[in-house]
ModelCIF file with pLDDT and N, C-alpha, C, O atoms, coordinates in Angstrom:
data_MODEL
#
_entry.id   MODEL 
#
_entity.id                         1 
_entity.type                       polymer 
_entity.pdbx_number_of_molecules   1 
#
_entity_poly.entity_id                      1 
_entity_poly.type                           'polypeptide(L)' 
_entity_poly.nstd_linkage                   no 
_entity_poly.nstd_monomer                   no 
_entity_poly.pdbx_seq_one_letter_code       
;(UNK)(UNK)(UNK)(UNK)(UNK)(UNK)(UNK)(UNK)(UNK)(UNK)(UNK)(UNK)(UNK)(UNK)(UNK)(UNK)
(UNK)(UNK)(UNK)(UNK)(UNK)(UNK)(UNK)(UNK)(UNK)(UNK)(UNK)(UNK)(UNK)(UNK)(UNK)(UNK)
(UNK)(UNK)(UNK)(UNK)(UNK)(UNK)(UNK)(UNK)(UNK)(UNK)(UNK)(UNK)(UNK)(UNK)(UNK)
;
_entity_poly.pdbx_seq_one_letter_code_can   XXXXXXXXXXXXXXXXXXXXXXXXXXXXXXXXXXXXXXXXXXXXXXX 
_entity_poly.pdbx_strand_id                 A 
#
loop_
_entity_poly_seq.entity_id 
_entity_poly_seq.num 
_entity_poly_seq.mon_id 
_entity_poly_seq.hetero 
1 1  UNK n 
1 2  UNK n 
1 3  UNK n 
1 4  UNK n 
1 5  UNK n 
1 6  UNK n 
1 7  UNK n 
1 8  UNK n 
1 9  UNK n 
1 10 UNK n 
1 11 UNK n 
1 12 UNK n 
1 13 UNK n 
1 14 UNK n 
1 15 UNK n 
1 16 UNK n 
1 17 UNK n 
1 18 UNK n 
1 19 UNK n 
1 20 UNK n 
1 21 UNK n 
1 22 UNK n 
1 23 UNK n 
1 24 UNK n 
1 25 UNK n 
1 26 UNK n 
1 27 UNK n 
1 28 UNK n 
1 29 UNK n 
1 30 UNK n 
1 31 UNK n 
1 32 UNK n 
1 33 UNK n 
1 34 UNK n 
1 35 UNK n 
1 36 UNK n 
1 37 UNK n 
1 38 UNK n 
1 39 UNK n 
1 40 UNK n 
1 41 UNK n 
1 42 UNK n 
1 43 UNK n 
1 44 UNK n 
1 45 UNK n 
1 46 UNK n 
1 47 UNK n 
#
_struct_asym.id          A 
_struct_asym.entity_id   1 
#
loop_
_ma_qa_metric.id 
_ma_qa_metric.mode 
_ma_qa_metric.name 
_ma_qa_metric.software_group_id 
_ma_qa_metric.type 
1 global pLDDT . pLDDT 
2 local  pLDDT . pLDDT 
#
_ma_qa_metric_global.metric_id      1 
_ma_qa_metric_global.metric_value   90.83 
_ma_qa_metric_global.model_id       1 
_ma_qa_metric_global.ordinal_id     1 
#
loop_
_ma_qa_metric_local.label_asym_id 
_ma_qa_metric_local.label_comp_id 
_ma_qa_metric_local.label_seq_id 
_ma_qa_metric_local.metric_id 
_ma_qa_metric_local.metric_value 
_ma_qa_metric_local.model_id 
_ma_qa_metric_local.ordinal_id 
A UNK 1  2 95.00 1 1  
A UNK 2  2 96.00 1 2  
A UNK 3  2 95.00 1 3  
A UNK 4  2 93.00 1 4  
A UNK 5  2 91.00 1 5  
A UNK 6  2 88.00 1 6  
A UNK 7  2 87.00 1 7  
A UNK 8  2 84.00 1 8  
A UNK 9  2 79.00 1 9  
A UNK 10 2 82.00 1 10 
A UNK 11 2 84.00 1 11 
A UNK 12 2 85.00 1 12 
A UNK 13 2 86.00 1 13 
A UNK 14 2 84.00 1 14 
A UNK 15 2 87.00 1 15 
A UNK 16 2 88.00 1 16 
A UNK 17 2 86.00 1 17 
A UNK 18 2 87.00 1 18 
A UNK 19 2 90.00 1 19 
A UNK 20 2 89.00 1 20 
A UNK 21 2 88.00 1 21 
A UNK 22 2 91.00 1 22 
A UNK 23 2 92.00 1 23 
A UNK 24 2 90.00 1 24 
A UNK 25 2 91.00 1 25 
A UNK 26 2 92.00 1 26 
A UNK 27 2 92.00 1 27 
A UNK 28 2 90.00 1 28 
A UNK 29 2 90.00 1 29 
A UNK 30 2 91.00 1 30 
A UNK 31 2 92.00 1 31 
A UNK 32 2 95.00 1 32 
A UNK 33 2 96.00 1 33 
A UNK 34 2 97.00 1 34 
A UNK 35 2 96.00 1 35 
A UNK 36 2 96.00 1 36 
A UNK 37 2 95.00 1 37 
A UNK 38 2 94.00 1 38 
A UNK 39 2 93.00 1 39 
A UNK 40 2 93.00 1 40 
A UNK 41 2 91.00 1 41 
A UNK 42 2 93.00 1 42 
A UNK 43 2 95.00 1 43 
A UNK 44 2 95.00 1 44 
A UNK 45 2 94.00 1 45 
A UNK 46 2 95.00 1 46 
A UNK 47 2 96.00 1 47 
#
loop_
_atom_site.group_PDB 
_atom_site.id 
_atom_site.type_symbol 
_atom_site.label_atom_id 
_atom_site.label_alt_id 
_atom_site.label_comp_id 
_atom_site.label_asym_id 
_atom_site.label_entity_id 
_atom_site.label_seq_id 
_atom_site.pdbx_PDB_ins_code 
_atom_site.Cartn_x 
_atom_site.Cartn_y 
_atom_site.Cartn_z 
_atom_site.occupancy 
_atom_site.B_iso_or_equiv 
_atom_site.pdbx_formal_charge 
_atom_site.auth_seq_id 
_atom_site.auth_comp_id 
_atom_site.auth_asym_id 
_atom_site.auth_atom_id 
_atom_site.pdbx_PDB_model_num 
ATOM 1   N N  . UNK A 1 1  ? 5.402  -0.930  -0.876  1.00 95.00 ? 1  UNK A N  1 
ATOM 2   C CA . UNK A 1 1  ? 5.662  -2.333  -0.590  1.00 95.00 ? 1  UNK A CA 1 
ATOM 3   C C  . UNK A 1 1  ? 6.191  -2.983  -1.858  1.00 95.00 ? 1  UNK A C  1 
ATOM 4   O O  . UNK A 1 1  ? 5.330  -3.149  -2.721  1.00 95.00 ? 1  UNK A O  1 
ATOM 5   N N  . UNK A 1 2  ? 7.399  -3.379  -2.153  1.00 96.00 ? 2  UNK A N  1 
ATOM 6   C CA . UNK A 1 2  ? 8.048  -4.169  -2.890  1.00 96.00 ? 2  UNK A CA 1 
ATOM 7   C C  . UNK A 1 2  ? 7.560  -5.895  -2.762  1.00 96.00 ? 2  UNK A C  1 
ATOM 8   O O  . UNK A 1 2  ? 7.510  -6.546  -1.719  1.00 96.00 ? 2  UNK A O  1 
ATOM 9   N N  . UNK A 1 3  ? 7.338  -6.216  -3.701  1.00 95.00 ? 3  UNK A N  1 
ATOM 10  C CA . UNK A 1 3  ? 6.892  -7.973  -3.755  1.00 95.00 ? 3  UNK A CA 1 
ATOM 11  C C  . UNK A 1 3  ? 7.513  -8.402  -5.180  1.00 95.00 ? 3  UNK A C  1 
ATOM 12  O O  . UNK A 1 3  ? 7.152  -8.046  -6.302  1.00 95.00 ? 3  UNK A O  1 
ATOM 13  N N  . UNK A 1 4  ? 8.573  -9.288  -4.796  1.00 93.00 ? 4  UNK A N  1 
ATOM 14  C CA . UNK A 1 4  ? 9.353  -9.956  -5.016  1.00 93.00 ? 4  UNK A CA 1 
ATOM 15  C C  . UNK A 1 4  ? 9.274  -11.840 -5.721  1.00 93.00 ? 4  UNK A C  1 
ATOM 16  O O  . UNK A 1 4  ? 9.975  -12.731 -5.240  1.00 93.00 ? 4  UNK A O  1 
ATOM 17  N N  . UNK A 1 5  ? 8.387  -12.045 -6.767  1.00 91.00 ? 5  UNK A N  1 
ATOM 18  C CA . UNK A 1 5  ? 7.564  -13.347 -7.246  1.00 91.00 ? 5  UNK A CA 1 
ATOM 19  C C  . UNK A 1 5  ? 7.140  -13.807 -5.608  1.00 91.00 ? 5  UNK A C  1 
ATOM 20  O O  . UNK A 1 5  ? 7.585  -14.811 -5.051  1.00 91.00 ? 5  UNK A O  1 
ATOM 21  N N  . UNK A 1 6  ? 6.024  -12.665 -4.897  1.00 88.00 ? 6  UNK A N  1 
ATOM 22  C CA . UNK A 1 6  ? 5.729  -13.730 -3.749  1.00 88.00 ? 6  UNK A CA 1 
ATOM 23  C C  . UNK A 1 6  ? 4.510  -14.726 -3.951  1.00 88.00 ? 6  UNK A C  1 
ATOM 24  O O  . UNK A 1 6  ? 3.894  -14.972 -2.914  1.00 88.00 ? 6  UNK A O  1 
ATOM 25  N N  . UNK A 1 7  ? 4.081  -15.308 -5.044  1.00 87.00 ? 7  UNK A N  1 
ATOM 26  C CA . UNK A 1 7  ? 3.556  -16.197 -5.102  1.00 87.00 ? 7  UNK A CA 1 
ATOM 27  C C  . UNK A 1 7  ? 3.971  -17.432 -5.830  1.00 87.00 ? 7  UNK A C  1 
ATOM 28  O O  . UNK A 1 7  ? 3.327  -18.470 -5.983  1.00 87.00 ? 7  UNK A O  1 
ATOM 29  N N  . UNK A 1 8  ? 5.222  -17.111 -6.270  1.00 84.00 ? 8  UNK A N  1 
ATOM 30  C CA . UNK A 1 8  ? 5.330  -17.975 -7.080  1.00 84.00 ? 8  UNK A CA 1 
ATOM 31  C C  . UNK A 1 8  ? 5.858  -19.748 -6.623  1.00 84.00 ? 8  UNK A C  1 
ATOM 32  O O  . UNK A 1 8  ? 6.007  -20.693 -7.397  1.00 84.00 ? 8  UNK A O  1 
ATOM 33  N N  . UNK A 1 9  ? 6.039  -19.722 -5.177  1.00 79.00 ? 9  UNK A N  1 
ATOM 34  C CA . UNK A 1 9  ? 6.275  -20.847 -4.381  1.00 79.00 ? 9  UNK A CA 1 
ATOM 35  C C  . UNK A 1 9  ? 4.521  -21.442 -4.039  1.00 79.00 ? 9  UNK A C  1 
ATOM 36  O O  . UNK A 1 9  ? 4.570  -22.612 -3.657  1.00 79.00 ? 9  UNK A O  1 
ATOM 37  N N  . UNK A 1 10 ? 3.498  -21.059 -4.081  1.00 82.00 ? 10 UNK A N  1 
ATOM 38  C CA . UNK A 1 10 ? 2.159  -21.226 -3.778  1.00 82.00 ? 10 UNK A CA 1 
ATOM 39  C C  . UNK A 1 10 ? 1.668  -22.195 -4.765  1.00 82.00 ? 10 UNK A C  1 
ATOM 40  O O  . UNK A 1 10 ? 1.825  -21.710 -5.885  1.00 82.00 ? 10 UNK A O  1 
ATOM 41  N N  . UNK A 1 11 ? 1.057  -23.539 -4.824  1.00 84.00 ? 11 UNK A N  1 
ATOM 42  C CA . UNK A 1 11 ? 0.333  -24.265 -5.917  1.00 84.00 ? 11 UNK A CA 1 
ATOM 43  C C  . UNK A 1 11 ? -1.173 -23.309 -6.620  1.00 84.00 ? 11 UNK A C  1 
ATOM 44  O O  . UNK A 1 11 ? -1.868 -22.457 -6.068  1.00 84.00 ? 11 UNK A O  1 
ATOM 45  N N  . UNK A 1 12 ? -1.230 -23.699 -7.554  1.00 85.00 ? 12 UNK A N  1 
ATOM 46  C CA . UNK A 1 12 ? -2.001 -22.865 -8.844  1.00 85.00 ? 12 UNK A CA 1 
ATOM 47  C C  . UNK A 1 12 ? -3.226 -22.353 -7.907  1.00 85.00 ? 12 UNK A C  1 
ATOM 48  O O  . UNK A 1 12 ? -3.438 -21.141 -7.928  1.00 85.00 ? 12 UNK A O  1 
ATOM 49  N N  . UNK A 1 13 ? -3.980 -23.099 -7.157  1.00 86.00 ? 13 UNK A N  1 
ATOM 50  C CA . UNK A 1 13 ? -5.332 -22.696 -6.778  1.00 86.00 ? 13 UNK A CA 1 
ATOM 51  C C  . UNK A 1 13 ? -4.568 -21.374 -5.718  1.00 86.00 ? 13 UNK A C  1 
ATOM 52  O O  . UNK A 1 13 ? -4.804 -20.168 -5.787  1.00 86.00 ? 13 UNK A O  1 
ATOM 53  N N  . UNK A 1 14 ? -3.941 -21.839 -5.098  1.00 84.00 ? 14 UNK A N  1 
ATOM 54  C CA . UNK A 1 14 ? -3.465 -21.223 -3.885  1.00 84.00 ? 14 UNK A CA 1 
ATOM 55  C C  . UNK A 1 14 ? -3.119 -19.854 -4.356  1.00 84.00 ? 14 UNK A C  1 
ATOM 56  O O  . UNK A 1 14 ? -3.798 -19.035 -3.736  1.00 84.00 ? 14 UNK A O  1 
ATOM 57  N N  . UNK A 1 15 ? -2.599 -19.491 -4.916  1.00 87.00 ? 15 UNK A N  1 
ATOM 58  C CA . UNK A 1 15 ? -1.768 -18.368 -6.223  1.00 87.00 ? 15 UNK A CA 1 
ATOM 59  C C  . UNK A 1 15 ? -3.122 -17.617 -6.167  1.00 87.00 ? 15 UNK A C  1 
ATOM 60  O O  . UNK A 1 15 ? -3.480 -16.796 -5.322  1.00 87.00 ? 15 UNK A O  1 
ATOM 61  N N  . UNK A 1 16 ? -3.852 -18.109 -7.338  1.00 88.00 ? 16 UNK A N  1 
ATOM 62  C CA . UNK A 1 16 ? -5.377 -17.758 -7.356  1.00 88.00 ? 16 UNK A CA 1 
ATOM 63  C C  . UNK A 1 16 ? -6.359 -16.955 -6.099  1.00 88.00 ? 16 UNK A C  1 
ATOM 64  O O  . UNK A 1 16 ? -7.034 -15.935 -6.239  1.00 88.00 ? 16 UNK A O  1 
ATOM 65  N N  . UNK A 1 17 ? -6.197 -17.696 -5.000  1.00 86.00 ? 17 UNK A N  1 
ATOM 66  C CA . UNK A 1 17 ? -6.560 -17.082 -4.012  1.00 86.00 ? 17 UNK A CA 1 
ATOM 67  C C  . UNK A 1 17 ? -6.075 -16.069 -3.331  1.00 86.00 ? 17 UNK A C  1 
ATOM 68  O O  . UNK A 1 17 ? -6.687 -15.179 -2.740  1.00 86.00 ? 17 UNK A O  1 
ATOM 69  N N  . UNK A 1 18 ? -4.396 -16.334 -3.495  1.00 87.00 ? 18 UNK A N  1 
ATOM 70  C CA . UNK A 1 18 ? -3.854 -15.053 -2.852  1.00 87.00 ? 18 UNK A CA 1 
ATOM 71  C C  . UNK A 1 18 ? -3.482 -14.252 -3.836  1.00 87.00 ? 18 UNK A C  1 
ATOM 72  O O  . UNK A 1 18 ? -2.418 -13.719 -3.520  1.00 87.00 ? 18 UNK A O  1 
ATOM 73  N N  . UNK A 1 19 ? -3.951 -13.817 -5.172  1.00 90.00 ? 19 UNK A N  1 
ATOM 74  C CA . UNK A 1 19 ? -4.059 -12.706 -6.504  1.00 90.00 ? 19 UNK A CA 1 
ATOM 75  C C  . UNK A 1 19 ? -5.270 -11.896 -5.437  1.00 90.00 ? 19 UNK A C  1 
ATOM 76  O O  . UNK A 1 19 ? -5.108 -10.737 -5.055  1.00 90.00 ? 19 UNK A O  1 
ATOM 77  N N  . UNK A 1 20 ? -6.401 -12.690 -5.082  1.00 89.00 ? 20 UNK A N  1 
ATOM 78  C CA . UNK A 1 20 ? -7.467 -11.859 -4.561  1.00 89.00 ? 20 UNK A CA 1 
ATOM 79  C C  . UNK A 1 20 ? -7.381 -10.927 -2.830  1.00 89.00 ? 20 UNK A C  1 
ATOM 80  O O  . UNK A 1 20 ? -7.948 -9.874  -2.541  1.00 89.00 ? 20 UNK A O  1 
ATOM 81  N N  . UNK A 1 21 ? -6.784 -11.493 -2.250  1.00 88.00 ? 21 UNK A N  1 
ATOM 82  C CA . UNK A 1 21 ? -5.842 -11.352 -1.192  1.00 88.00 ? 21 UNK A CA 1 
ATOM 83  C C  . UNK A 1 21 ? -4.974 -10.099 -1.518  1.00 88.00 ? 21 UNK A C  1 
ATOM 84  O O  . UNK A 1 21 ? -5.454 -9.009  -1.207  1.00 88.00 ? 21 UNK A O  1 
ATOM 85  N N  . UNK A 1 22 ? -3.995 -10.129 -1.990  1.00 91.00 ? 22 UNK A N  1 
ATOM 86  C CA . UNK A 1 22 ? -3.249 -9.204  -2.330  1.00 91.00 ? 22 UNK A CA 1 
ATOM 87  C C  . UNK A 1 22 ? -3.973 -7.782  -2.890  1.00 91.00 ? 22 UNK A C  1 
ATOM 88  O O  . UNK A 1 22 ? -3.901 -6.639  -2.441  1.00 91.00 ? 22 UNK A O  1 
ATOM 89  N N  . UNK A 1 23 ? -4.509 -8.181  -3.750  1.00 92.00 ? 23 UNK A N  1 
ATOM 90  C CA . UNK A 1 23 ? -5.721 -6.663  -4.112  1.00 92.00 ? 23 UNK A CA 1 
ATOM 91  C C  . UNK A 1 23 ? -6.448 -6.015  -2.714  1.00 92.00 ? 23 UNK A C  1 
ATOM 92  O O  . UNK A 1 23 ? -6.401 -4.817  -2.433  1.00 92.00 ? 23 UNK A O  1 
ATOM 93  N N  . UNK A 1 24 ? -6.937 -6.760  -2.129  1.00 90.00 ? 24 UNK A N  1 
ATOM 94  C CA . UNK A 1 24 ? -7.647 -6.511  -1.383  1.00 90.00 ? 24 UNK A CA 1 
ATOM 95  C C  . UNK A 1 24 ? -7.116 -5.894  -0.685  1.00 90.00 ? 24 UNK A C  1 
ATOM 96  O O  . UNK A 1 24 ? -7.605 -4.778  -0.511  1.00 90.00 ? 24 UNK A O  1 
ATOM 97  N N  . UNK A 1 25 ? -5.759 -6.266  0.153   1.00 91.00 ? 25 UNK A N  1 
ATOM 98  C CA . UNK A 1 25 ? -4.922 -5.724  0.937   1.00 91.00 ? 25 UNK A CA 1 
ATOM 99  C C  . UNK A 1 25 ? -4.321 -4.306  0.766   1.00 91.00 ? 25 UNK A C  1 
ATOM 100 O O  . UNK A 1 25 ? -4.241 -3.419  1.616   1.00 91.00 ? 25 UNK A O  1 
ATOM 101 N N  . UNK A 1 26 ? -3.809 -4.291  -0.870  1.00 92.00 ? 26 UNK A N  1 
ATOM 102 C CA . UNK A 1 26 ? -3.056 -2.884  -1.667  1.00 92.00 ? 26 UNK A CA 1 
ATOM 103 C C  . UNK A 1 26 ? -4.384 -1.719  -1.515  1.00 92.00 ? 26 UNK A C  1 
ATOM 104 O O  . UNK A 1 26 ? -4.166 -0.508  -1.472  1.00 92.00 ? 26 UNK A O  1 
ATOM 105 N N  . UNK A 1 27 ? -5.982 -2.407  -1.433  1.00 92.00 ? 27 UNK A N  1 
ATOM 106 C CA . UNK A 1 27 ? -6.873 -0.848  -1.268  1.00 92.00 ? 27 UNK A CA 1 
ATOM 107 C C  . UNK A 1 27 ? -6.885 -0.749  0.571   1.00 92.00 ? 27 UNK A C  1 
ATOM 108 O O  . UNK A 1 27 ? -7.059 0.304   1.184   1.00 92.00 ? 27 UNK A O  1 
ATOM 109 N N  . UNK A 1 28 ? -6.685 -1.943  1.135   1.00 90.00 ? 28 UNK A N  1 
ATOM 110 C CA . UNK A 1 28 ? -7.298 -1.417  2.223   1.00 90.00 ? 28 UNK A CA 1 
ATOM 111 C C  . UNK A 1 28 ? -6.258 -0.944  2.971   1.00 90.00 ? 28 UNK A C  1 
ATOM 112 O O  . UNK A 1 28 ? -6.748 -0.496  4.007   1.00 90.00 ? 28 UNK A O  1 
ATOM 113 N N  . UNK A 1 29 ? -4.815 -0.787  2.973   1.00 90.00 ? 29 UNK A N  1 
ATOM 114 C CA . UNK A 1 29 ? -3.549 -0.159  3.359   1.00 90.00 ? 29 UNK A CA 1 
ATOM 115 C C  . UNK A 1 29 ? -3.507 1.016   2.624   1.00 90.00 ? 29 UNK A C  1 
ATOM 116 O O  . UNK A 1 29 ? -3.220 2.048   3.232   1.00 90.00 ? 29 UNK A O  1 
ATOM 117 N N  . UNK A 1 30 ? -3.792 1.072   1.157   1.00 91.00 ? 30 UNK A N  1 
ATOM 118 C CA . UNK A 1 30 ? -3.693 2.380   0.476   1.00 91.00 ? 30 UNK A CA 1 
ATOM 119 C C  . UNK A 1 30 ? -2.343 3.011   0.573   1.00 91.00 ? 30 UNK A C  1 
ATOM 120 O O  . UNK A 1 30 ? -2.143 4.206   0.788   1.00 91.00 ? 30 UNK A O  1 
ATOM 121 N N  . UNK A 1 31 ? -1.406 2.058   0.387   1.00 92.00 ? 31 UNK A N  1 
ATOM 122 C CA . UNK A 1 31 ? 0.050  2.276   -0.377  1.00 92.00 ? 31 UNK A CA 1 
ATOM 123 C C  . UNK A 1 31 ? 0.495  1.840   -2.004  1.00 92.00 ? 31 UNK A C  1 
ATOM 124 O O  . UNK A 1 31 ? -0.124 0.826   -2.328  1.00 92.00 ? 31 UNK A O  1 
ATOM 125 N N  . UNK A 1 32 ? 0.903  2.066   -2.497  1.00 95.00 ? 32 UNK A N  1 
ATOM 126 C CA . UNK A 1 32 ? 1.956  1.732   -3.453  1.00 95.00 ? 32 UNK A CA 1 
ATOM 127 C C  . UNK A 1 32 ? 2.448  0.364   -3.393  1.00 95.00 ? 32 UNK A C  1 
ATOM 128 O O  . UNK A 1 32 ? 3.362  0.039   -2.634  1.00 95.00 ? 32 UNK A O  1 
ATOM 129 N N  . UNK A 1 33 ? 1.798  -0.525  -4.259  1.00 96.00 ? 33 UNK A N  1 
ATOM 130 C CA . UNK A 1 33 ? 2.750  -2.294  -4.443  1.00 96.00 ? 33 UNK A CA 1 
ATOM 131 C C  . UNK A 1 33 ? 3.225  -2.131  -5.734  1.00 96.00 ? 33 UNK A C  1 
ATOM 132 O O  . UNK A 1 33 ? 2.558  -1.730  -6.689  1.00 96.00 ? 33 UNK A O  1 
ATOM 133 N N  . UNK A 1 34 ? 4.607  -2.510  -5.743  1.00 97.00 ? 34 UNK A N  1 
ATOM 134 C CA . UNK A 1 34 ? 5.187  -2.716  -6.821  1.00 97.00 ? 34 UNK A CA 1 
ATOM 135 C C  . UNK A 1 34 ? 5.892  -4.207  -6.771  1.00 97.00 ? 34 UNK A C  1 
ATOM 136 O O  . UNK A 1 34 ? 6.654  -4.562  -5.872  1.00 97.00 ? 34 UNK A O  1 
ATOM 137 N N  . UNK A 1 35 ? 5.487  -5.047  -7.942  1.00 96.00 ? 35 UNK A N  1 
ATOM 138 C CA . UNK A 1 35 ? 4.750  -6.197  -7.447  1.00 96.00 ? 35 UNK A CA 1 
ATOM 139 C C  . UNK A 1 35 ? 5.960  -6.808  -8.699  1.00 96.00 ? 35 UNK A C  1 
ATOM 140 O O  . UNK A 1 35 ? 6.213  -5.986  -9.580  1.00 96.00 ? 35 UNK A O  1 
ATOM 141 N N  . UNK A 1 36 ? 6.482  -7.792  -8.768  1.00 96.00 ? 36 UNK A N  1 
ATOM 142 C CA . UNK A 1 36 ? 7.499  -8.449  -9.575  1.00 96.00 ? 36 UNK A CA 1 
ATOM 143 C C  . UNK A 1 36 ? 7.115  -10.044 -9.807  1.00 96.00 ? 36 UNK A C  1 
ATOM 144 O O  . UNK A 1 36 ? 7.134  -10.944 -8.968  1.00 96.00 ? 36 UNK A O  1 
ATOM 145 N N  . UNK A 1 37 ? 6.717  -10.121 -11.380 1.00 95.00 ? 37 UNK A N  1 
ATOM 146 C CA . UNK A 1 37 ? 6.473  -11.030 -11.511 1.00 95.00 ? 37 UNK A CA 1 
ATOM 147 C C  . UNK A 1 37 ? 6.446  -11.666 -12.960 1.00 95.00 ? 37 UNK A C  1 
ATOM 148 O O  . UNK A 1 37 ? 6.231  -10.799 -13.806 1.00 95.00 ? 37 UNK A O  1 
ATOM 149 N N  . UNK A 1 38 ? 6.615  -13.025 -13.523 1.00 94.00 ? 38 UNK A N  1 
ATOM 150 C CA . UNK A 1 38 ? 6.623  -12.981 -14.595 1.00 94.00 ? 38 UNK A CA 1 
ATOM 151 C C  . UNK A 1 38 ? 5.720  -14.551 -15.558 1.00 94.00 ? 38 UNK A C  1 
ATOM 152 O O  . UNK A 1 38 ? 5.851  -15.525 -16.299 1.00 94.00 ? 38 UNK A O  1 
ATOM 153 N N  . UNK A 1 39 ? 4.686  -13.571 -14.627 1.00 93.00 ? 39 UNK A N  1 
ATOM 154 C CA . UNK A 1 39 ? 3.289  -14.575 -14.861 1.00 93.00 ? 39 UNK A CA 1 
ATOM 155 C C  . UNK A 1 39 ? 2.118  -13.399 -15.365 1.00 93.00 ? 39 UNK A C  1 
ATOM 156 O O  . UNK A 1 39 ? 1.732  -12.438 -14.700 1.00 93.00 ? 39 UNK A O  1 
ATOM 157 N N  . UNK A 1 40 ? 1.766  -13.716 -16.485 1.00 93.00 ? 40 UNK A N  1 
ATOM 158 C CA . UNK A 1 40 ? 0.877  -12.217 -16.861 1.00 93.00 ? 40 UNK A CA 1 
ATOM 159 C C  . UNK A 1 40 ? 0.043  -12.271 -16.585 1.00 93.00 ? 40 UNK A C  1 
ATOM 160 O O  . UNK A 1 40 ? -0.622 -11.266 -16.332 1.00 93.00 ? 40 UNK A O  1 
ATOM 161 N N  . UNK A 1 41 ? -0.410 -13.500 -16.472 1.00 91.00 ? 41 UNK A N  1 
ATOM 162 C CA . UNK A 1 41 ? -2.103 -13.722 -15.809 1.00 91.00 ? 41 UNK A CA 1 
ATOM 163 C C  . UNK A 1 41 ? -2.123 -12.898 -14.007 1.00 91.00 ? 41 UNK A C  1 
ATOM 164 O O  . UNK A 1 41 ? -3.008 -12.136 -13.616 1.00 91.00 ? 41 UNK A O  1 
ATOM 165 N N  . UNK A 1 42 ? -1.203 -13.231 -13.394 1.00 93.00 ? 42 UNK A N  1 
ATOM 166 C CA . UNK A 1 42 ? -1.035 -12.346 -12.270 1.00 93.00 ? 42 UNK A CA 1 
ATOM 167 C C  . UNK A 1 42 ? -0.874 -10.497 -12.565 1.00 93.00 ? 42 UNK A C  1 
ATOM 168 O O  . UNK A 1 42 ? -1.270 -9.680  -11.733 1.00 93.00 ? 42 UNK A O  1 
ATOM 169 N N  . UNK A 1 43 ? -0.316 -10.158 -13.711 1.00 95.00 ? 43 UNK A N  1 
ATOM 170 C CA . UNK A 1 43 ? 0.018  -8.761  -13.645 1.00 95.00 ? 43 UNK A CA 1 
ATOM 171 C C  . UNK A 1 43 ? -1.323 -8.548  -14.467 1.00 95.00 ? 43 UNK A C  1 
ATOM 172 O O  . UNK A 1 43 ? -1.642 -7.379  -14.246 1.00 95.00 ? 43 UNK A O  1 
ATOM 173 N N  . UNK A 1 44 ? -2.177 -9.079  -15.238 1.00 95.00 ? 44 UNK A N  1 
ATOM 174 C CA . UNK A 1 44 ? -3.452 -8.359  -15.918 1.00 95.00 ? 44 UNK A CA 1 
ATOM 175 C C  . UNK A 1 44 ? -4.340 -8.472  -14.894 1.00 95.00 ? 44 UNK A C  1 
ATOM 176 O O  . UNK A 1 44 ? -5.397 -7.842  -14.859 1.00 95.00 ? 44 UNK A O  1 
ATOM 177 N N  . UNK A 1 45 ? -3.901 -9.395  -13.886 1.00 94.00 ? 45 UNK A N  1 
ATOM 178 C CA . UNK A 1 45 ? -5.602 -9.555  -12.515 1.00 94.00 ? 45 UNK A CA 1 
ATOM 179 C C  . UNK A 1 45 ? -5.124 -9.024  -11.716 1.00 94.00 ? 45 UNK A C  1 
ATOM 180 O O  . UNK A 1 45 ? -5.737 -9.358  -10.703 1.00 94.00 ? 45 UNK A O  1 
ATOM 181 N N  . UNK A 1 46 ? -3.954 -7.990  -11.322 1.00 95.00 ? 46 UNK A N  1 
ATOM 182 C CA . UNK A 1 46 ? -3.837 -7.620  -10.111 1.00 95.00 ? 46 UNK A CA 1 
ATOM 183 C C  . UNK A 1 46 ? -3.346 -6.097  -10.224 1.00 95.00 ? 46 UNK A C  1 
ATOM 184 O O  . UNK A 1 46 ? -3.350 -5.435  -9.186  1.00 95.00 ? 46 UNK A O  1 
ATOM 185 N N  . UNK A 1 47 ? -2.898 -5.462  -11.495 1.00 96.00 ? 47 UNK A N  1 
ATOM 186 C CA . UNK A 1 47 ? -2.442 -4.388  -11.729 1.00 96.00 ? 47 UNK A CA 1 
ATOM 187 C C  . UNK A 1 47 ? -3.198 -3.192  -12.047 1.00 96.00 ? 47 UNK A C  1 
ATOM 188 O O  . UNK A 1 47 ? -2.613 -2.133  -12.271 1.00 96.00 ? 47 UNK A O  1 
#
C-alpha cells in the first residue's frame, strides 16, 4: 500500500488520531505501507 502525505489535509489532533489508525491497520492487514511524508514526528511514530 503506497500512502501518498495522506494526512497531511487532516487538522493536528485529527493527524494524531489517524498516526494510531494507520498502525493499527498496517498489523492487522499484514502488508507492506510505504508511507510518504515529510513530517518526522509522523515517520518516528509510525515507522
Amino acid at each position: 500500500l503506497l500512502l501518498d502525505e495522506p494526512l497531511a489535509a487532516l487538522d493536528q489532533k485529527l493527524r494524531r488520531e489517524m498516526r494510531v489508525e494507520l498502525k493499527r491497520l498496517q498489523r492487522a492487514v499484514g502488508i507492506s505501507f510505504l508511507f510518504v511524508t515529510h513530517d518526522q514526528e509522523e515517520a518516528l511514530t509510525l515507522s
